[in-house]
N, C-alpha and C. Protein backbone atom coordinates (compact mmCIF):
# COMPACT_ATOMS: atom_id res chain seq x y z
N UNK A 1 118.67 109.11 -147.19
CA UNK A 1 118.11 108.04 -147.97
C UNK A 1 116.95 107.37 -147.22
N UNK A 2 117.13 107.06 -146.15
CA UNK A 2 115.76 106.82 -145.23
C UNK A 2 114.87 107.18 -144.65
N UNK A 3 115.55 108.49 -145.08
CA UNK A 3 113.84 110.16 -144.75
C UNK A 3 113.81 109.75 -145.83
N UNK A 4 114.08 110.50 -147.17
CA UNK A 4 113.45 109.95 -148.57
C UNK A 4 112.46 109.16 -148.91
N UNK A 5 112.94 107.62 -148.67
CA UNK A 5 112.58 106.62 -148.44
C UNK A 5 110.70 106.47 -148.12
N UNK A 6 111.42 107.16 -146.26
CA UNK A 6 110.01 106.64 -145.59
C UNK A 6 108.96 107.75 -145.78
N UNK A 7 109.39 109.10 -146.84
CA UNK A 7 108.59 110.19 -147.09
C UNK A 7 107.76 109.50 -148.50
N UNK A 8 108.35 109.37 -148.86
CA UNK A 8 108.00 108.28 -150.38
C UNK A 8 106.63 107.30 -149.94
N UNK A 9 107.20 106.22 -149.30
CA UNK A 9 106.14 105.68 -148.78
C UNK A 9 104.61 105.86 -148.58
N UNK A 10 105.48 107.06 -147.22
CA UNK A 10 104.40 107.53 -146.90
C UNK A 10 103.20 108.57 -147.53
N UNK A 11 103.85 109.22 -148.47
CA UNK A 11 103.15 109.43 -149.68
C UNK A 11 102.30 108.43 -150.39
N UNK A 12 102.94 107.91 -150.98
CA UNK A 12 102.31 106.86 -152.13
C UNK A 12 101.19 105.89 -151.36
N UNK A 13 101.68 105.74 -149.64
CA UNK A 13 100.37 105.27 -149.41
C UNK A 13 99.21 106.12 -148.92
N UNK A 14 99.58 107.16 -149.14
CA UNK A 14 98.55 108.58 -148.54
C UNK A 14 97.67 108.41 -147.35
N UNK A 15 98.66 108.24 -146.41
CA UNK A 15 98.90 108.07 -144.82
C UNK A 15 98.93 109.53 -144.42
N UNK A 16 98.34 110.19 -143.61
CA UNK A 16 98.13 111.44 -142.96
C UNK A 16 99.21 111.20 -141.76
N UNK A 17 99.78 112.40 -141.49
CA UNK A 17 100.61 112.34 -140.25
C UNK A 17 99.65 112.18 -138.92
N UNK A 18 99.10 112.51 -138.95
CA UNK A 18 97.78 112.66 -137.85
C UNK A 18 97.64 110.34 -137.26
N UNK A 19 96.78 110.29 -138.60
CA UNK A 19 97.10 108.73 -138.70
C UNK A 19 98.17 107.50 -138.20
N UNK A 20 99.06 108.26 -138.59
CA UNK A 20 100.11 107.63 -138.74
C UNK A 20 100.78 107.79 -136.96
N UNK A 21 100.37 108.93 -136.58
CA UNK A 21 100.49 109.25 -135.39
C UNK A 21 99.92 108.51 -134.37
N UNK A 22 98.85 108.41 -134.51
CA UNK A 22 97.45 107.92 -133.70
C UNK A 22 98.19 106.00 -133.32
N UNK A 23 98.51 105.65 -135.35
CA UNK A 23 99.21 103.76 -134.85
C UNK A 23 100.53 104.03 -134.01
N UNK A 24 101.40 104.85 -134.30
CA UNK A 24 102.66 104.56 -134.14
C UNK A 24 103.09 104.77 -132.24
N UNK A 25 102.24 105.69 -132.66
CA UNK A 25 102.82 106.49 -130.61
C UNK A 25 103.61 107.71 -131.14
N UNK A 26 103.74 107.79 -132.24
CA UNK A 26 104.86 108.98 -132.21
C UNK A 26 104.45 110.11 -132.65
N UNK A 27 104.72 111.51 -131.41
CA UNK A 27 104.02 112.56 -131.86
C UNK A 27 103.78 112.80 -133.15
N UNK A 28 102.40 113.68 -133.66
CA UNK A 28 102.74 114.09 -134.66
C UNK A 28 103.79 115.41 -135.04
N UNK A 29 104.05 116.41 -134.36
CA UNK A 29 104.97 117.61 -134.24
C UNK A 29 106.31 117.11 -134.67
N UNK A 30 106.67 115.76 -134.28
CA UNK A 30 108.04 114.95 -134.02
C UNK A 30 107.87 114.28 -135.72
N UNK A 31 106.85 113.61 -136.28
CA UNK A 31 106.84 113.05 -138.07
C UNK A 31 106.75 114.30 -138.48
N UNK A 32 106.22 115.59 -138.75
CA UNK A 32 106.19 116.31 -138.91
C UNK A 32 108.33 117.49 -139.31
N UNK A 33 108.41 117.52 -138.16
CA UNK A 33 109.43 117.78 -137.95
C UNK A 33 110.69 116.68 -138.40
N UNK A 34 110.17 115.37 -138.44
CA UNK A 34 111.21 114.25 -139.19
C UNK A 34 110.93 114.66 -140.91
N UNK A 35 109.89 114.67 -141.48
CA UNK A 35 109.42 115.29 -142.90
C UNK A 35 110.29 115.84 -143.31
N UNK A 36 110.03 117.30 -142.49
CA UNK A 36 110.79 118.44 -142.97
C UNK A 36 112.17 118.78 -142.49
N UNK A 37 112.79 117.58 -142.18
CA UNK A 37 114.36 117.63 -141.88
C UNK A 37 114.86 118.28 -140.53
N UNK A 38 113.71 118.66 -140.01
CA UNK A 38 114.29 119.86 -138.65
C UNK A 38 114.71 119.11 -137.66
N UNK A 39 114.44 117.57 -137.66
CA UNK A 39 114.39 116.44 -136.57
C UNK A 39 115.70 115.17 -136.98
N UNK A 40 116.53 115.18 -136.51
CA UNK A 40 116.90 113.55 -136.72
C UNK A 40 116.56 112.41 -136.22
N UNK A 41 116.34 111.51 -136.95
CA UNK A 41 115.49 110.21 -136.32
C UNK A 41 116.02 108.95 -136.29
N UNK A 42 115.87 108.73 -134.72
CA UNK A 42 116.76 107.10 -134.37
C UNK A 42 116.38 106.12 -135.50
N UNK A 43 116.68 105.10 -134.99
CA UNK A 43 116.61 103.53 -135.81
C UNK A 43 115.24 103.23 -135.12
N UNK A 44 115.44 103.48 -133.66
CA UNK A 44 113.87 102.81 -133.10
C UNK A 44 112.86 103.79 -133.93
N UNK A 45 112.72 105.06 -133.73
CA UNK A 45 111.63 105.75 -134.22
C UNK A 45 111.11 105.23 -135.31
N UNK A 46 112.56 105.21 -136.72
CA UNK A 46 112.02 105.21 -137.79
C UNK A 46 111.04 103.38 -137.78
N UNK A 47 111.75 102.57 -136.84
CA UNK A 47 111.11 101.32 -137.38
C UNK A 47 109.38 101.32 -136.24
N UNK A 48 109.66 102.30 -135.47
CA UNK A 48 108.03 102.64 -135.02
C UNK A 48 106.99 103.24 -135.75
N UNK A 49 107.51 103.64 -136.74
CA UNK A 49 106.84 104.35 -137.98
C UNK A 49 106.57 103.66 -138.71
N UNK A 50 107.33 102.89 -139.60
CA UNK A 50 106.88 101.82 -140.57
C UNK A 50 106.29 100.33 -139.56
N UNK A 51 106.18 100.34 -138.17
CA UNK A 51 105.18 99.62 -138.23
C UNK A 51 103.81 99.98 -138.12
N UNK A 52 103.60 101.69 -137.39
CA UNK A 52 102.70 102.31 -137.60
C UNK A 52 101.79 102.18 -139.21
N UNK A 53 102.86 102.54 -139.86
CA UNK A 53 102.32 102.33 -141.52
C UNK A 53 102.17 101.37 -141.73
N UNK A 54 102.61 100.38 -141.46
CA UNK A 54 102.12 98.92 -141.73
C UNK A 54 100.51 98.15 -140.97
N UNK A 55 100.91 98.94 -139.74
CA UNK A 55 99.54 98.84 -139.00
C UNK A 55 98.28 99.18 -140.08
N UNK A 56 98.34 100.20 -140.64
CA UNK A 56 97.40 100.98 -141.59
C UNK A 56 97.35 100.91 -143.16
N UNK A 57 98.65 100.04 -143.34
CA UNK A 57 98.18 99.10 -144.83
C UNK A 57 99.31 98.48 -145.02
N UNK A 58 98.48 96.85 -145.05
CA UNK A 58 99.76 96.02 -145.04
C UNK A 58 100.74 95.66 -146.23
N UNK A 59 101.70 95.48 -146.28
CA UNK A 59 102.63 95.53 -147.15
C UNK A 59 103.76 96.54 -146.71
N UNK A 60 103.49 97.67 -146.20
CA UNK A 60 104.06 98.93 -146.20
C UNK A 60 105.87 98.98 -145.67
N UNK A 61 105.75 97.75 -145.16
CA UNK A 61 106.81 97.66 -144.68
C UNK A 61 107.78 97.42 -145.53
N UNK A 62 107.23 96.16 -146.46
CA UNK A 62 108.06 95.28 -148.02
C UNK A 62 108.28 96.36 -148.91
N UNK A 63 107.02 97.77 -149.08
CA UNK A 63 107.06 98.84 -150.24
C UNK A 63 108.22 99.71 -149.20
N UNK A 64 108.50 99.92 -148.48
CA UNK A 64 109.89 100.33 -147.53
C UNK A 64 111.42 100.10 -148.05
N UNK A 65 111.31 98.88 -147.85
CA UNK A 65 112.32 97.72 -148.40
C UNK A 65 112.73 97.62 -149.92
N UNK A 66 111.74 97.64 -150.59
CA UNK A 66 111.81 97.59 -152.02
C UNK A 66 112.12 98.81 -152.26
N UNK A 67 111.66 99.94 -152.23
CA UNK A 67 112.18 101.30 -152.64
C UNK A 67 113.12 101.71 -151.78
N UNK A 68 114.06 101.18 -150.82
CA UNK A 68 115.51 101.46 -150.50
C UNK A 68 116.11 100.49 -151.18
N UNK A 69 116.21 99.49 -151.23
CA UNK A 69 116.70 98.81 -152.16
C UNK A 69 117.33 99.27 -153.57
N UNK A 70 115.87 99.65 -154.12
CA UNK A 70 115.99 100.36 -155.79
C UNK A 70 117.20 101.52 -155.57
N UNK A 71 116.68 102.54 -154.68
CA UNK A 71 117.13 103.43 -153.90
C UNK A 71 118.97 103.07 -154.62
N UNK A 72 119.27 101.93 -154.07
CA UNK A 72 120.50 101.53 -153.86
C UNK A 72 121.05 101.41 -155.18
N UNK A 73 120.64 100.87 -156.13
CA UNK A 73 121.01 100.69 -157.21
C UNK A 73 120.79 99.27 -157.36
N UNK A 74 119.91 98.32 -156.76
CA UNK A 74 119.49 96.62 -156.75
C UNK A 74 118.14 96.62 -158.17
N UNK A 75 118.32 95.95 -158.35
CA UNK A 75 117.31 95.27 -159.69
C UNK A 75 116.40 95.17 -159.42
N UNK A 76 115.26 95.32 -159.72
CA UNK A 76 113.44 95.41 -159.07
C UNK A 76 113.42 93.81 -158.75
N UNK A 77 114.02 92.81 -159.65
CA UNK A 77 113.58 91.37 -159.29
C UNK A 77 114.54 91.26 -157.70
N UNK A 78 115.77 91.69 -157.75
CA UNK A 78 116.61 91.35 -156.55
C UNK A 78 116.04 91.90 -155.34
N UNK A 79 115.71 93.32 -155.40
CA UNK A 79 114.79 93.83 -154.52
C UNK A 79 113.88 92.72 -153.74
N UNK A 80 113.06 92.65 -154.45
CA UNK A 80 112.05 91.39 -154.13
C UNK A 80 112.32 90.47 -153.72
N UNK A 81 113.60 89.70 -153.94
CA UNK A 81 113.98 88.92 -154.19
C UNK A 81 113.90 88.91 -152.23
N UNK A 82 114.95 89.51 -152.20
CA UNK A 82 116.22 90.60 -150.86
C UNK A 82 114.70 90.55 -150.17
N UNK A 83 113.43 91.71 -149.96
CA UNK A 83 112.62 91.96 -149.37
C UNK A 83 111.93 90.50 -148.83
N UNK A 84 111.71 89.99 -149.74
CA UNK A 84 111.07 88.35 -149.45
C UNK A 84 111.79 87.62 -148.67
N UNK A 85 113.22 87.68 -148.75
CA UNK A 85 113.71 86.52 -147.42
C UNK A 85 113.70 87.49 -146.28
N UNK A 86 113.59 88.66 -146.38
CA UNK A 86 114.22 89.55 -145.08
C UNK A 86 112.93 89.45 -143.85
N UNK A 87 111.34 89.00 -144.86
CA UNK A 87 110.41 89.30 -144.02
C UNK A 87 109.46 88.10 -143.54
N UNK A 88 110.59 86.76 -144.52
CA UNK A 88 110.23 85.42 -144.02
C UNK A 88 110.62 85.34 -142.32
C-alpha cells in the first residue's frame, strides 16, 4: 500500500527517478529497484523520498497522505480533514 501509494504520487507528479534522486540522497538503482518491488523499503527511506518529492513540488507530501488515506477507505473530506492536522 505504500509502494502503491508513493508510485502513484510519484507518477502523477511526473518526478523522474533521476530527480528525485539528485533531492533525496537516495540512489537511483535503490527507487528504481523500490518501483519494481525487487527492494524493500524502510520507514526512513520511504520518508527520504517524499521529502525529496516534496523538495521538487510542494504539496507532495499532503497528495501522499491524501491518497493513502482514500487508499484506506476515509472520505475525500476526512482525508483532508486527517492530512491538515497531521501537517499543522
Amino acid at each position: 500500500m505504500f509502494r502503491e501509494t508513493f508510485i502513484k504520487v510519484k507518477q502523477e507528479l511526473g518526478v523522474t527517478g533521476r530527480a528525485l534522486s539528485e533531492q533525496s540522497g537516495v540512489d537511483n538503482s535503490r527507487i528504481s529497484e523500490y518501483i519494481n518491488n525487487k527492494r524493500d523499503i524502510s520507514t526512513e527511506t520511504l520518508w527520504e523520498l517524499l521529502q525529496g518529492l516534496e523538495a521538487l513540488n510542494s504539496g507532495a507530501i499532503k497528495l501522499y497522505l491524501s491518497i493513502l488515506l482514500r487508499s484506506l477507505g476515509t472520505s475525500q473530506d476526512l482525508a483532508i480533514q486527517l492530512v491538515d492536522i497531521a501537517m499543522a
